[in-house]
Every structure is written in C-alpha cells, then in structure tokens.
Protein backbone atom coordinates (compact mmCIF):
# COMPACT_ATOMS: atom_id res chain seq x y z
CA UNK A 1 14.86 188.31 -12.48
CA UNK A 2 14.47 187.24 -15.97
CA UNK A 3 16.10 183.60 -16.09
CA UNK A 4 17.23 183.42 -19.82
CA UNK A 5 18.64 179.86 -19.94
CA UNK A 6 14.57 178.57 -19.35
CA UNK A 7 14.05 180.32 -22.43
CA UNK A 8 16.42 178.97 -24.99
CA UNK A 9 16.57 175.20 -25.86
CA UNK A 10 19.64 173.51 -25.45
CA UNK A 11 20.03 172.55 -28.89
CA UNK A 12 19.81 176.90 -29.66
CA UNK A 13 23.28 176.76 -27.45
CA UNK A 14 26.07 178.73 -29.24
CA UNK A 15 28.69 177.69 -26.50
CA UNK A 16 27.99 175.54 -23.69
CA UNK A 17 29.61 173.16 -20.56
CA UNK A 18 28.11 169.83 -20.48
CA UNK A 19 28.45 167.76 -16.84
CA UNK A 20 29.05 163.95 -16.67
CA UNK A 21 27.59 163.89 -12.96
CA UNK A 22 27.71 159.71 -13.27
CA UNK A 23 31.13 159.97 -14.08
CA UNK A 24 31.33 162.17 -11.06
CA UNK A 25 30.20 159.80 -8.87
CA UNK A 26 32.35 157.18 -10.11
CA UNK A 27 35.25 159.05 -9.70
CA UNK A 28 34.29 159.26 -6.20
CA UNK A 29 34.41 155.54 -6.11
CA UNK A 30 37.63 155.50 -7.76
CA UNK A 31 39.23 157.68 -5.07
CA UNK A 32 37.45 155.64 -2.43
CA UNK A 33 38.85 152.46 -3.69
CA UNK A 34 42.68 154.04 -2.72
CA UNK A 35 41.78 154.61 0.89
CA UNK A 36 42.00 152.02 3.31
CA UNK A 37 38.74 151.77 5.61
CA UNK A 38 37.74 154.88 8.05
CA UNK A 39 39.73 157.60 5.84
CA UNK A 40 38.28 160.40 5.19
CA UNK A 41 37.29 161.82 2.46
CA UNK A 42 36.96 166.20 1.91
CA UNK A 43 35.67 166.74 -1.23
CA UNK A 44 37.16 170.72 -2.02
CA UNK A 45 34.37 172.28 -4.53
CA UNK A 46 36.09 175.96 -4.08
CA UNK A 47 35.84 178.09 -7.20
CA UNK A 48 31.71 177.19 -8.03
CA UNK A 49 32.89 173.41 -7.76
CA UNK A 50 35.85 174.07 -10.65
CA UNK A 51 33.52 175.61 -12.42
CA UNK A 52 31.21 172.31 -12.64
CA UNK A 53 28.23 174.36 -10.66
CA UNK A 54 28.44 173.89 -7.12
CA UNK A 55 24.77 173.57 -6.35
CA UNK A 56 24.61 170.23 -8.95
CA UNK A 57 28.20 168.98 -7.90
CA UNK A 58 27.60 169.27 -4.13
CA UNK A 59 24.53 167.44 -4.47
CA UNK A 60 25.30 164.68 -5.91
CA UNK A 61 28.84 164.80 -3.52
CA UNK A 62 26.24 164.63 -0.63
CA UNK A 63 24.34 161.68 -2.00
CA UNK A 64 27.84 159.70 -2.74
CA UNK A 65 28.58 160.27 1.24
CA UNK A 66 31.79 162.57 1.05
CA UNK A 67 32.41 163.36 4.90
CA UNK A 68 33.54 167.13 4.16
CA UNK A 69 33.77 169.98 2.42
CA UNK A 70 36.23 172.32 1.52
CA UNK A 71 35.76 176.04 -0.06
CA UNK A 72 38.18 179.32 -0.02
CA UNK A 73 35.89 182.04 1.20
CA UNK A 74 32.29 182.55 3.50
CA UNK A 75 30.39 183.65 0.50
CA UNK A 76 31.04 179.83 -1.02
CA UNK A 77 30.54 178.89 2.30
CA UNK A 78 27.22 180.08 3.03
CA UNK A 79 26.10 178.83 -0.57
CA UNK A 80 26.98 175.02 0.49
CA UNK A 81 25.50 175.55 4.16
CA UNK A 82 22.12 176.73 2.24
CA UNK A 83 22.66 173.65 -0.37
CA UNK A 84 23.19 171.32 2.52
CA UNK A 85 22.04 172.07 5.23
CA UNK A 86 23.48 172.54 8.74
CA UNK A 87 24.89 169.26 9.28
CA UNK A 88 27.26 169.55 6.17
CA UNK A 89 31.06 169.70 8.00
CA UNK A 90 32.30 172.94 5.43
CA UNK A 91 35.84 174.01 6.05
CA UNK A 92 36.58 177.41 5.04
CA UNK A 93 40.67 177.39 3.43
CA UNK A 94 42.57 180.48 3.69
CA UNK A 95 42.31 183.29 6.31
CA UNK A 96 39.10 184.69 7.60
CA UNK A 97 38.37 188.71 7.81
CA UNK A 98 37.79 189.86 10.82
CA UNK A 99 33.93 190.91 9.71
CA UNK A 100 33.25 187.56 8.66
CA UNK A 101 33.82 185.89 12.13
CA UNK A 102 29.99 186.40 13.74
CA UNK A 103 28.80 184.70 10.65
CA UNK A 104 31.33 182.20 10.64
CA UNK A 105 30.73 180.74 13.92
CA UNK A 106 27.12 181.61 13.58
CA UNK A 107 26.55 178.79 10.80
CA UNK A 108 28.86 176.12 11.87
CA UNK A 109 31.60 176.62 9.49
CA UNK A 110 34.79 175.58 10.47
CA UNK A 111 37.40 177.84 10.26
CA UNK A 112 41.27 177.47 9.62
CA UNK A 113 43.25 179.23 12.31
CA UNK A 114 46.61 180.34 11.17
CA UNK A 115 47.35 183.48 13.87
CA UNK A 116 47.08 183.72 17.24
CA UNK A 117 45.29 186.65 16.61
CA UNK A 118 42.78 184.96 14.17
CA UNK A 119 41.88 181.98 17.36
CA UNK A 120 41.21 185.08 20.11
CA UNK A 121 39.06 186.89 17.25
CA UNK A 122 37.26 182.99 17.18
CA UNK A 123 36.96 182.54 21.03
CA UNK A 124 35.89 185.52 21.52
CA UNK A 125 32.94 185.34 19.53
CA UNK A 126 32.14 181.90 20.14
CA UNK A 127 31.95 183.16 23.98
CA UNK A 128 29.63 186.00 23.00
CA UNK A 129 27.02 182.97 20.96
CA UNK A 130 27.57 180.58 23.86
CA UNK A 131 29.22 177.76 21.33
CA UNK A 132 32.31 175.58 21.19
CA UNK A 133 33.30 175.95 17.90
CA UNK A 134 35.43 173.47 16.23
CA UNK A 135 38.39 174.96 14.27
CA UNK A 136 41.28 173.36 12.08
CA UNK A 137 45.13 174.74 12.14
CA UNK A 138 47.13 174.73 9.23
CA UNK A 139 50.93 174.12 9.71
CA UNK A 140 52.75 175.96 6.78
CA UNK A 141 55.50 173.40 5.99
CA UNK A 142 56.86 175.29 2.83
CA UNK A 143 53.84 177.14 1.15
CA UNK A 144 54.50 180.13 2.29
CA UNK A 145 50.68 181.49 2.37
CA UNK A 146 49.26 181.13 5.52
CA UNK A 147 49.30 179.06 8.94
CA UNK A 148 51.45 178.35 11.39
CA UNK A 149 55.44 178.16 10.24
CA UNK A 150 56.12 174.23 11.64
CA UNK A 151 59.79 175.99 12.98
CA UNK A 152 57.27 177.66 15.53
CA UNK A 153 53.82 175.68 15.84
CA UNK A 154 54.01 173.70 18.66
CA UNK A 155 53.97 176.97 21.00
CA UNK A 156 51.58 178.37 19.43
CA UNK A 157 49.20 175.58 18.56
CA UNK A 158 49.43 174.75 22.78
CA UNK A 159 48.07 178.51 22.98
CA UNK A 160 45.22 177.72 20.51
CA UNK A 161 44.23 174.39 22.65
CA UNK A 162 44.38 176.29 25.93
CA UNK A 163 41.00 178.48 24.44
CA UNK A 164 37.74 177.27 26.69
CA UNK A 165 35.75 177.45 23.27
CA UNK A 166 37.50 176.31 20.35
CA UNK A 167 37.98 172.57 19.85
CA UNK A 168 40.94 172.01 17.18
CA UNK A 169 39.33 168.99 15.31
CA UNK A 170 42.29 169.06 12.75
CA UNK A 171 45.61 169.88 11.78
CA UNK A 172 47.00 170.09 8.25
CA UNK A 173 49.12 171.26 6.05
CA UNK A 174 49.49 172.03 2.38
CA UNK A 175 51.96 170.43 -0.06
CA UNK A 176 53.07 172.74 -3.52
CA UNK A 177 54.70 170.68 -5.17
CA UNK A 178 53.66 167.47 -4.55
CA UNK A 179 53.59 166.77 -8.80
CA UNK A 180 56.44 168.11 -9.17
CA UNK A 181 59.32 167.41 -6.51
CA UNK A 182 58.64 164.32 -4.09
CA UNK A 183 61.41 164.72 -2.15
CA UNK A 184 60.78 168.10 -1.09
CA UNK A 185 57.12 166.99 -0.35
CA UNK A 186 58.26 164.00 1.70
CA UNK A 187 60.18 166.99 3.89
CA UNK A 188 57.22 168.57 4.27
CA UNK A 189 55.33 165.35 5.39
CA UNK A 190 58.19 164.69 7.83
CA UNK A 191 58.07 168.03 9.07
CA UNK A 192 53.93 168.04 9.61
CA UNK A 193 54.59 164.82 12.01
CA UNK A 194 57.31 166.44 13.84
CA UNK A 195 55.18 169.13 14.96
CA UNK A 196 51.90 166.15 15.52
CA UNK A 197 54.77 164.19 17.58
CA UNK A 198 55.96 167.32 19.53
CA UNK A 199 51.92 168.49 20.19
CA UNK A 200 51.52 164.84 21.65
CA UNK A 201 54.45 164.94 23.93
CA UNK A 202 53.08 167.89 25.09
CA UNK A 203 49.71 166.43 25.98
CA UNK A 204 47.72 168.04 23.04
CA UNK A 205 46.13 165.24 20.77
CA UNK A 206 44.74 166.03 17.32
CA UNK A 207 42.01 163.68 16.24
CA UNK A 208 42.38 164.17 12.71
CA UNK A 209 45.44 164.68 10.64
CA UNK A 210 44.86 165.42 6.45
CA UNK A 211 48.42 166.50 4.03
CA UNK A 212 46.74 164.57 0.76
CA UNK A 213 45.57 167.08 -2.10
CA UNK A 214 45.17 165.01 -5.31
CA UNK A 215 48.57 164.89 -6.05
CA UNK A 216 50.05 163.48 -2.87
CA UNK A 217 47.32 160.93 -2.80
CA UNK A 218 48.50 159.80 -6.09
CA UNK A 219 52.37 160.20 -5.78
CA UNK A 220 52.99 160.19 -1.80
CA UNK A 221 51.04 157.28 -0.45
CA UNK A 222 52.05 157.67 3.15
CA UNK A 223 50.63 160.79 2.79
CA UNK A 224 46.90 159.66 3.17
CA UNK A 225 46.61 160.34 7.09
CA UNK A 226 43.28 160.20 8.22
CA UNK A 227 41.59 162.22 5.51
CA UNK A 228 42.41 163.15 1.97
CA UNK A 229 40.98 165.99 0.02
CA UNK A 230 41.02 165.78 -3.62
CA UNK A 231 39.87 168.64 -6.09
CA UNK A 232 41.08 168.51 -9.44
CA UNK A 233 40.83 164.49 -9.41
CA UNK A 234 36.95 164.32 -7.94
CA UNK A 235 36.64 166.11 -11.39
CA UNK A 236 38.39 163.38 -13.57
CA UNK A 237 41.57 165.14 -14.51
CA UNK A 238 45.16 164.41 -13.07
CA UNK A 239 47.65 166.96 -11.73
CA UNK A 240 50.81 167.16 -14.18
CA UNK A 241 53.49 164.18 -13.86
CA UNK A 242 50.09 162.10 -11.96
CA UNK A 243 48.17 159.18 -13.64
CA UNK A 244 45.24 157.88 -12.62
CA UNK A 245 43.42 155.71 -15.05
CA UNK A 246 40.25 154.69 -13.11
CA UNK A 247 39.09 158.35 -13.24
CA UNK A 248 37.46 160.50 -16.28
CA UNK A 249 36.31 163.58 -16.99
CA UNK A 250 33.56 165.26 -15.74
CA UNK A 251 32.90 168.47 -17.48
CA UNK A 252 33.02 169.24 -21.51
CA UNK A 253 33.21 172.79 -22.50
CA UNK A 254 31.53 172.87 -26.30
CA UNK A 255 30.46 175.46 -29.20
CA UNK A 256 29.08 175.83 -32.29
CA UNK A 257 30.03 176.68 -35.92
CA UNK A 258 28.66 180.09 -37.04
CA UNK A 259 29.99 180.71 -40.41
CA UNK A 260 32.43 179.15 -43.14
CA UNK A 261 34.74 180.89 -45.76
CA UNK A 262 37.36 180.15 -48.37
CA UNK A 263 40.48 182.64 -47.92
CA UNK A 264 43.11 182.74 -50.33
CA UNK A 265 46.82 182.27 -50.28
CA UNK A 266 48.08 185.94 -48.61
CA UNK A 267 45.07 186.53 -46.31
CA UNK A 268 45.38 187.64 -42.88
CA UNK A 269 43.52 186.38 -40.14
CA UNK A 270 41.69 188.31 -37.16
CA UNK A 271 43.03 190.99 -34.93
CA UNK A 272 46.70 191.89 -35.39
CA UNK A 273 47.22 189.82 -38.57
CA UNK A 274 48.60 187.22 -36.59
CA UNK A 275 48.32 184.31 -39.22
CA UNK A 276 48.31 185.08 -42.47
CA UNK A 277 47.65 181.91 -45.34
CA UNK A 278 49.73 180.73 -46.86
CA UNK A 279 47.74 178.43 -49.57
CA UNK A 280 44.18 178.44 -50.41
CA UNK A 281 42.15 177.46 -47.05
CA UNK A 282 38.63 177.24 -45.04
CA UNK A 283 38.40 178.51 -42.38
CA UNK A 284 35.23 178.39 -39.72
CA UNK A 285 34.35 180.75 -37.37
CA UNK A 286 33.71 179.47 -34.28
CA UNK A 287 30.56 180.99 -32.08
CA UNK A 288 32.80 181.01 -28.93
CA UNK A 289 35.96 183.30 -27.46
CA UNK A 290 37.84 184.98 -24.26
CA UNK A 291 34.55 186.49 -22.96
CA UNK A 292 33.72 182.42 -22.84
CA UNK A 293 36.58 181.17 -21.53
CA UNK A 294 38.42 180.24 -24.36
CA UNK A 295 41.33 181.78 -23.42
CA UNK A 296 43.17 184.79 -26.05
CA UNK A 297 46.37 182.75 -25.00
CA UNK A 298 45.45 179.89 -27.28
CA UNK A 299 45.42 182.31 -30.40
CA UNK A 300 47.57 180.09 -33.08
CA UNK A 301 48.08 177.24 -30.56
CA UNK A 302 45.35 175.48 -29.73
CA UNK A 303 43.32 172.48 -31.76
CA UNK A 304 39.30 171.78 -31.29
CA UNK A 305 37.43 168.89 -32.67
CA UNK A 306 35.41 169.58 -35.59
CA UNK A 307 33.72 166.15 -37.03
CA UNK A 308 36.12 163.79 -34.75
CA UNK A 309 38.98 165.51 -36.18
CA UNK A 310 41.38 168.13 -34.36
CA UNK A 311 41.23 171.07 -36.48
CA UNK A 312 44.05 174.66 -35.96
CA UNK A 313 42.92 177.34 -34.17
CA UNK A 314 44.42 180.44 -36.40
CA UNK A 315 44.80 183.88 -36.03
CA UNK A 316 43.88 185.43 -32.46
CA UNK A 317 41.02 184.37 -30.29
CA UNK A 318 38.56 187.52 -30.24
CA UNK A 319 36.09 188.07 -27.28
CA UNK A 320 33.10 186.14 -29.25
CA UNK A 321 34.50 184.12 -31.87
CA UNK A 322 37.58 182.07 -32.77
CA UNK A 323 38.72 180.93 -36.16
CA UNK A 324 39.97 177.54 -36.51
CA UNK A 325 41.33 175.59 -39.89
CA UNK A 326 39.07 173.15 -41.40
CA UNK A 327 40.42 172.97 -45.17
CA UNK A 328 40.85 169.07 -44.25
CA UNK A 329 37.18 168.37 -43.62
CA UNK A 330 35.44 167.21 -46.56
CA UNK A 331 32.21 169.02 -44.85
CA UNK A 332 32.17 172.13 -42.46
CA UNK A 333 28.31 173.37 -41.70
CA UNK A 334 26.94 176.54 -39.63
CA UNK A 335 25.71 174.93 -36.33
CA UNK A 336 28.33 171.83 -36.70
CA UNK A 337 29.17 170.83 -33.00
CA UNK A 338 32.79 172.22 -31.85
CA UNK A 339 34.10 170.62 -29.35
CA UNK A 340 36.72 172.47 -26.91
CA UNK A 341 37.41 170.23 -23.93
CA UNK A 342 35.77 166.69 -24.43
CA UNK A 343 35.05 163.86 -26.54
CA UNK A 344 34.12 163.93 -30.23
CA UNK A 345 32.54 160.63 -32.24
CA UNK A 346 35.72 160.02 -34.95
CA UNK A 347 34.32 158.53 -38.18
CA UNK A 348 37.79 156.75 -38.76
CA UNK A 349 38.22 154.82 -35.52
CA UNK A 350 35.49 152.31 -35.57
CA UNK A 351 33.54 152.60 -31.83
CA UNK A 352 36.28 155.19 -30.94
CA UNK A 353 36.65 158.60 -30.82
CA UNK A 354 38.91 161.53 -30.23
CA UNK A 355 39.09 163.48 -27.08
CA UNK A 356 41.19 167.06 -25.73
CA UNK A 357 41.38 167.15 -21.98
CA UNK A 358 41.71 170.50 -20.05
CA UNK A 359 45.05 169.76 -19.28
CA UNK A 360 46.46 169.68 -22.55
CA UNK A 361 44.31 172.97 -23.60
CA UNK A 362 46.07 174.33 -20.31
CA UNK A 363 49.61 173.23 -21.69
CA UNK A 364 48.32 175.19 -24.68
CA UNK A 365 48.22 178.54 -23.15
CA UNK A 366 50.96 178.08 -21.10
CA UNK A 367 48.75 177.71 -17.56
CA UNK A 368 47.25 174.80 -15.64
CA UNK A 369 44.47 172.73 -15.79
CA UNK A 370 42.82 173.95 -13.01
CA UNK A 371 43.03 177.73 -14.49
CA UNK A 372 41.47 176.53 -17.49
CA UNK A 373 38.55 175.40 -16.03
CA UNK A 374 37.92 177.90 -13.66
CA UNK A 375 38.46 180.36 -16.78
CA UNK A 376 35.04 178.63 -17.81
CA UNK A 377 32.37 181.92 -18.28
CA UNK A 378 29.62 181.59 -15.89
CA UNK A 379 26.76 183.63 -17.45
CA UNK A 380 23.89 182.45 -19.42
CA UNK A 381 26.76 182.66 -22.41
CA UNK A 382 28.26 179.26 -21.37
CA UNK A 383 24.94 177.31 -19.61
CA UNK A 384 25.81 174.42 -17.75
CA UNK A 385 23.68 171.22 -19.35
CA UNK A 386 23.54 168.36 -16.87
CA UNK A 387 23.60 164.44 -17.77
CA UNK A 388 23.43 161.28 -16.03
CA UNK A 389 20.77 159.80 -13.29
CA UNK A 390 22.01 162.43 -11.19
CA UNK A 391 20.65 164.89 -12.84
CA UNK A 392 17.25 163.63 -13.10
C-alpha cells in the first residue's frame, strides 16, 4: 500500500497532531515520584494510546520501565504483543468473546475474568495448550459493567482459584467517580478490601491488588495498593476536579489557515445560518473540521489560537473546514499556523505564551477530555509528527 504521509512534507500539513514524547516520559517520572517504592505501575494505552499512536507511545513506555499494560480489546492486544514482544505483561480490560480465547491464552495476554463461565472457557483452553495462564478478576464495586458484584465475589472468586490452570495474579476493581464523589469512592475502596479480607480468611491470597485510575491516585491516596494504572494523566492532562502540576501535555492537535474574507454586517455564516454578523468582520477559514476531529459540537463555542491570540469559532463546524473570527488580528495569512489543542508563542507576554488544553475544548462541546482526544482522526488527514529524543 501506497503510504501517503512519506510523500508530503510536514510543513505541506493542512491539519496535524504533534507528540511531546519527552514530556511523555517525564510525566512518567512525575507519576513515579507519587508511589512509594515497589508499586506498580500499568500504563493503560487503550484507544491507539488516546489517540497519541500506540506503536510510538508504547515504545517509549517500554524504555521508561512501566511494569504493565493495559488495553480494551485482543486486536489492541495483539498490536502491543507484536510492538513488544512476548515478555510485555498486557492486560486485556473488559470481557473476552468466546472466539478470542485460543488466541488469548495463545500469546500470553492476561485476561480479566468476570463470569464463572468466562474462567471454565479459560481453563479449558489453557488445558488443551498445556499452560497455566495467569488471569486477573475484577470485583464490580459500583460500576455496573462487568466483574464480579463484591455482594457475591468471595464464592465465586474461591471457584476461580480452585481451576488447576489459571493462576489469579490480581484482583481489582474500577472506581466511576473517583473525580467526582470521594465518599462514594472511599465505599467502593472499603468494599474491594472486604472481599481481599474475606478471600484471605478463606485461604486464597492475591499477590497483587490495583483500585488507582488517575483520578484516585490523585484524590484517594490510600487507594494506591500495589499498582496504579493511570491513562489520561501518563498523557499530561488531569481528570475534572484533579490537579496535578508536575505533569503536561503530551499531544497538540494543529491546522492551518486556508483562506481569509471580509463579511459585512448581516452575513450569515456556514451551514444552517447559525451566526450571522453583526458588524463588519474577518473571518478565516480554517483547513480543518468533524471529519478531523474537531468536533460539529464546538460550532459557535469553541476558541483556537491564531498568532498567540484565542480567536471565535463562528457559524457551524463543517466536515473540512471551520470558520473562526479574526477581525482582532492586525494580520491573518493563508497557511498561518492554527492551533486547536496546544501552545501558541503570544507576542504580548514576553517569553510566554497562550495555551487550550483538551479539557477545556471538551468542556466546550459538552463531553470529556478523554472523548476529545480519542475523537482525534486517524488517517493520513491528521498525521501524527513526533518530537523529542524519543523520537529519534
């Protein structure tokens, strides 16, 4: 196959994601300095790493010495065992299919075992390929989307211990609201080491216990058992009602300036006649839209950065372009740098400059950061630049 992006210089980009993978690793450090000695740390690089690229991001994951992965399905599964290698410990979230067990125990992945059902379908077929296969069980302590309900674990955990060739090397659960409601999540966390307590009294001993996503390890300390496993903050960004100032941002999602007009007072702009002028204006059309991942939601809601200075988004956001308000700029050229998600060099702050994260583009359209940069287009329209010594 043709491979398009070898063909067109960077600096021909009409829309593009550019990759801090330095500030990647230094987020790493970041979360590392928060753990005491021996935790764990399960980097989760589901959803093509956040939409970072998981080949790049994995990489340079495996080079900072995460102990884990994470991922929702086989296919991203089998991607990281062919970027990594068999050694790689890769647990696979979420519910497996029954058609995807052979493979599944055939390359090492690690499965989550929610159903009795699910661990019979495992031992069964780790029996058949003459392996012990190590599995982890998720206790559902108020998610409601799969593992065991805690009210009825320990029984059925026992079961899952009592099969000759699965090794549980884990147990876990999953907090939802762990930025939002802290007492609820503390429930949860109580409830997770009932059922740990009630398995030990009954003579089955977990090695490793993990509850932190990247909000808990930020809001609910005791949390952090003996692994952690950040997403959204290995990428620089914060869950809503977190703060974390020793991590940035990793990814910037930019475009380009294709055309500039003058529209006069009583103009309508783009589909629907949305926003219609209601003084002189200029307005630039932005090389970028939906089909990119800049979302139709942010139609008449959203600001970019246009020469260090945040600049309207009017009428709605069309599959290739978007229209933004630049009457305030002194100078607005065709192939000007636009910058969605990111930093922009301000001309008035000396040294500084301006910056919109994803999360505030995601309180934009209503949504959450991690929607909006998932939402990211991966096709040669939005190439993924790399920077840093990583990427050397």
């Amino acid at each position: 196959m043709l491979n398009l992006r070898l063909m067109i210089p960077q600096s021909y980009y009409r829309c593009w994601v550019e990759v801090d993978l330095d500030a990647l690793r230094q987020n790493v450090a970041a979360i590392r300095r928060r753990l005491q000695p021996g935790t764990k740390l399960m980097a989760v690089v589901k959803a093509d790493a956040y939409g970072h690229g998981l080949a790049q991001v994995a990489g340079v994951l495996m080079q900072c010495g995460v102990d884990a992965f994470a991922v929702a399905n086989l296919t991203e599964a089998l991607l990281l065992r062919h970027i990594g290698g068999i050694g790689w410990p890769i647990l696979l979230f979420g519910a497996s299919l029954p058609f995807e067990v052979r493979k599944i125990v055939e390359q090492n992945i690690t499965p989550t075992i929610s159903t009795l059902e699910e661990a019979r379908l495992f031992e069964d077929e780790a029996a058949r390929q003459n392996k012990n296969l190590p599995v982890q069980v998720e206790v559902d302590t108020g998610m409601g989307r799969v593992g065991f309900w805690h009210e009825e674990a320990v029984c059925q955990i026992q079961e899952v211990a009592a099969l000759p060739h699965l090794k549980i090397e884990a147990l876990y659960t999953h907090f939802p609201s762990a930025d939002e409601d802290l007492k609820e999540t503390k429930r949860e966390l109580d409830a997770f080491l009932c059922v740990v307590g009630q398995l030990r009294q009954a003579g089955v001993m977990i090695p490793l216990l993990h509850t932190a996503n990247s909000a808990a390890l930020l809001n609910v300390p005791e949390a952090i058992l003996d692994m952690v496993r950040p997403g959204l903050l290995i990428y620089g960004l914060c869950p809503t009602g977190c703060h974390a100032n020793d991590v940035r941002p990793v990814l910037s999602f930019k475009a380009r300036v294709a055309f500039v007009k003058n529209v006069g007072a009583g103009r309508a702009i783009s589909y629907g006649q949305t926003f219609v002028a209601r003084r002189p204006m200029k307005i630039a059309t932005v090389a970028a839209g939906y089909g990119d991942g800049f979302s139709r939601t942010l139609s008449n809601a959203a600001e970019v950065l246009i020469g260090g200075q945040r600049c309207r988004v009017v009428g709605r956001v069309t599959m290739d372009q978007v229209m933004v308000d630049v009457t305030a700029l002194a100078e607005v050229n065709s192939g000007d740098e636009v910058v969605f998600i990111g930093r922009q060099a301000c001309p008035d702050q000396v040294g500084g400059d301006t910056e919109i994260r994803a999360s505030e583009v995601a309180a934009w359209a209503g949504t959450i950061a991690w929607e909006i940069l998932c939402g990211i287009t991966k096709t040669a329209r939005v190439p993924r630049v790399y920077h840093g010594v990583s990427a050397a």
